[in-house]
Protein backbone atom coordinates (compact mmCIF):
# COMPACT_ATOMS: atom_id res chain seq x y z
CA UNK A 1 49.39 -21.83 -13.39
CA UNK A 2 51.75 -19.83 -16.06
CA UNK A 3 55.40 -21.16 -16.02
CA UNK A 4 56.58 -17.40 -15.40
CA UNK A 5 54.73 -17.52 -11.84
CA UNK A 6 57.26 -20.37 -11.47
CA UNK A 7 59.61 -20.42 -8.60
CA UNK A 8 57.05 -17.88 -6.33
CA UNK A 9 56.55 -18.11 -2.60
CA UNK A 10 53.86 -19.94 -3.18
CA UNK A 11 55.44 -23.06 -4.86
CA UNK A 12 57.70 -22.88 -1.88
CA UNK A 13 55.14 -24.09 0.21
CA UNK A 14 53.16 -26.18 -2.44
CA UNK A 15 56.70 -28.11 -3.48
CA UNK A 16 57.54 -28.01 0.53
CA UNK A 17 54.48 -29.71 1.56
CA UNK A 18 54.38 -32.44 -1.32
CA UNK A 19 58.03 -33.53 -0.70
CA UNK A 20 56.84 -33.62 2.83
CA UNK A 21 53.88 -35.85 2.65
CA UNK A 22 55.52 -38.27 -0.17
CA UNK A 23 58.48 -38.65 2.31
CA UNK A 24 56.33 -39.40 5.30
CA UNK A 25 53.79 -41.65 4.22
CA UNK A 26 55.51 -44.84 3.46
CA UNK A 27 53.10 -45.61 1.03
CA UNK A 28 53.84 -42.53 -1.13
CA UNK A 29 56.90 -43.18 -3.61
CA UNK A 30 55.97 -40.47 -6.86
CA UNK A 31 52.99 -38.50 -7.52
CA UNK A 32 50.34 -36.96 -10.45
CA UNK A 33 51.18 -33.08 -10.71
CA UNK A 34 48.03 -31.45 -13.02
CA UNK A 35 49.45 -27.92 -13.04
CA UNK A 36 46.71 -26.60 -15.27
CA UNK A 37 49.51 -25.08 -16.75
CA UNK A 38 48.09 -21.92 -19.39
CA UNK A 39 49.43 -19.71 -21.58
CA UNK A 40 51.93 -17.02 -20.25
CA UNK A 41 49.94 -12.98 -20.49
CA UNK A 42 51.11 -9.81 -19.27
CA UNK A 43 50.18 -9.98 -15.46
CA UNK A 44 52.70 -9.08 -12.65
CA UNK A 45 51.57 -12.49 -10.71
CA UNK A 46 54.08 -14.93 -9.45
CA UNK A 47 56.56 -11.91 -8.56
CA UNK A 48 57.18 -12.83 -4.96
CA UNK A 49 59.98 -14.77 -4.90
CA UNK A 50 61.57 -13.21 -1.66
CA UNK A 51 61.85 -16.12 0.46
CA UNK A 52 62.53 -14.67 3.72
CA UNK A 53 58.89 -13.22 3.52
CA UNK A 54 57.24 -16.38 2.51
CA UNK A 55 54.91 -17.45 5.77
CA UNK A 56 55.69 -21.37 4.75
CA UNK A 57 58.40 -23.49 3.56
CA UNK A 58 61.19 -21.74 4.75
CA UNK A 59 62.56 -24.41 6.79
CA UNK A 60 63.09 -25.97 3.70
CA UNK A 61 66.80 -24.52 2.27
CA UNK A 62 67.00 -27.33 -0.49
CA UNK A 63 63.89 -26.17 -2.24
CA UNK A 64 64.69 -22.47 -1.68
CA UNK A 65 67.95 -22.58 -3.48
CA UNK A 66 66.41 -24.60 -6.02
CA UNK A 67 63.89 -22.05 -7.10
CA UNK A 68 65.96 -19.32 -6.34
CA UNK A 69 68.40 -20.92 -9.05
CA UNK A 70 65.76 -21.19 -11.34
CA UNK A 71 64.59 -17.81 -11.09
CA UNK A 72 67.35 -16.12 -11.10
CA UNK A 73 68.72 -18.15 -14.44
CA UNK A 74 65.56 -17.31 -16.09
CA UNK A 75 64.52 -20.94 -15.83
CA UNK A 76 60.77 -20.39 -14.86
CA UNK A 77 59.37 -23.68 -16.01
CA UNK A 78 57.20 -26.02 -14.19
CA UNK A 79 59.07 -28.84 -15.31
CA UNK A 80 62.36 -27.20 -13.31
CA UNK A 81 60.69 -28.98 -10.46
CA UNK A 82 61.13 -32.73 -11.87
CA UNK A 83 64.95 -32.92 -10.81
CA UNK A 84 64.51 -31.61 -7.52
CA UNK A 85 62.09 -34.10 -6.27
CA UNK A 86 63.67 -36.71 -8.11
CA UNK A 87 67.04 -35.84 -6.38
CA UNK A 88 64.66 -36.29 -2.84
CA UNK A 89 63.62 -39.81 -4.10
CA UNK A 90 60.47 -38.97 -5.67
CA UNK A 91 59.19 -39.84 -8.86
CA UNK A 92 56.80 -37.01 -9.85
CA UNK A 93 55.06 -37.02 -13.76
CA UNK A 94 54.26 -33.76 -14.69
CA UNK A 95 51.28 -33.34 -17.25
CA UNK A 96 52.60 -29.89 -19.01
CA UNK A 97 49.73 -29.75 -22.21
CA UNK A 98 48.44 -26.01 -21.89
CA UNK A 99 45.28 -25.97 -20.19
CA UNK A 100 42.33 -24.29 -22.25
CA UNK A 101 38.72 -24.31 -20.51
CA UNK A 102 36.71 -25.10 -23.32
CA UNK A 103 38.94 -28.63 -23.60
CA UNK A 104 38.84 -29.01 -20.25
CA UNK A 105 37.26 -32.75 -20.78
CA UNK A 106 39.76 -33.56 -23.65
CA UNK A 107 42.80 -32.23 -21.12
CA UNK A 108 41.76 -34.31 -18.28
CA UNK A 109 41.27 -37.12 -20.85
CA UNK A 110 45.01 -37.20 -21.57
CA UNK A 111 46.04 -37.38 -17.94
CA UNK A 112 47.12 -40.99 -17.18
């Protein structure tokens, strides 16, 4: 993941469906995000970010407005997400080191 993918249709659903299952299993109060979060390049990836088109998480008018916010204030961050769930009762720790293959040991290391 590269931070300025953040906020796609494709989080919609990701973020949707986590903040579903913590909510419904009772046992479920916060959660591990690994993001495998890398180094930003010049690809046109994470450009979809009209909603209406997204085939999941579109019930969800929360999170839309949420990323929507954050991509339209230039706030494409990963760690944009932490409020949101937290505001839904979810504690959520976010390990945001840059991913690099070759310390992919070391990296998963560091997770706690």
């Amino acid at each position: 993941m590269k931070n300025k993918y953040f906020g796609d249709t494709r989080d919609l659903f990701k973020y949707d469906l986590i903040l579903k299952i913590t909510q419904e299993v009772v046992s479920i109060h916060r959660f591990l995000f690994i993001p495998m979060l890398t180094s930003d390049d010049d690809s046109s990836d994470g450009n979809k970010t009209n909603y209406i088109k997204a085939k999941a998480g579109t019930q969800n008018k929360e999170l839309m407005t949420h990323l929507k916010d954050c991509v339209n204030r230039d706030r494409r961050n990963i760690m944009e997400i932490e409020p949101y769930f937290k505001s839904n009762g979810v504690e959520i720790y976010i390990h945001e080191e840059l991913f690099i293959h070759r310390n992919r040991r070391d990296y998963f290391g560091k997770v706690k």
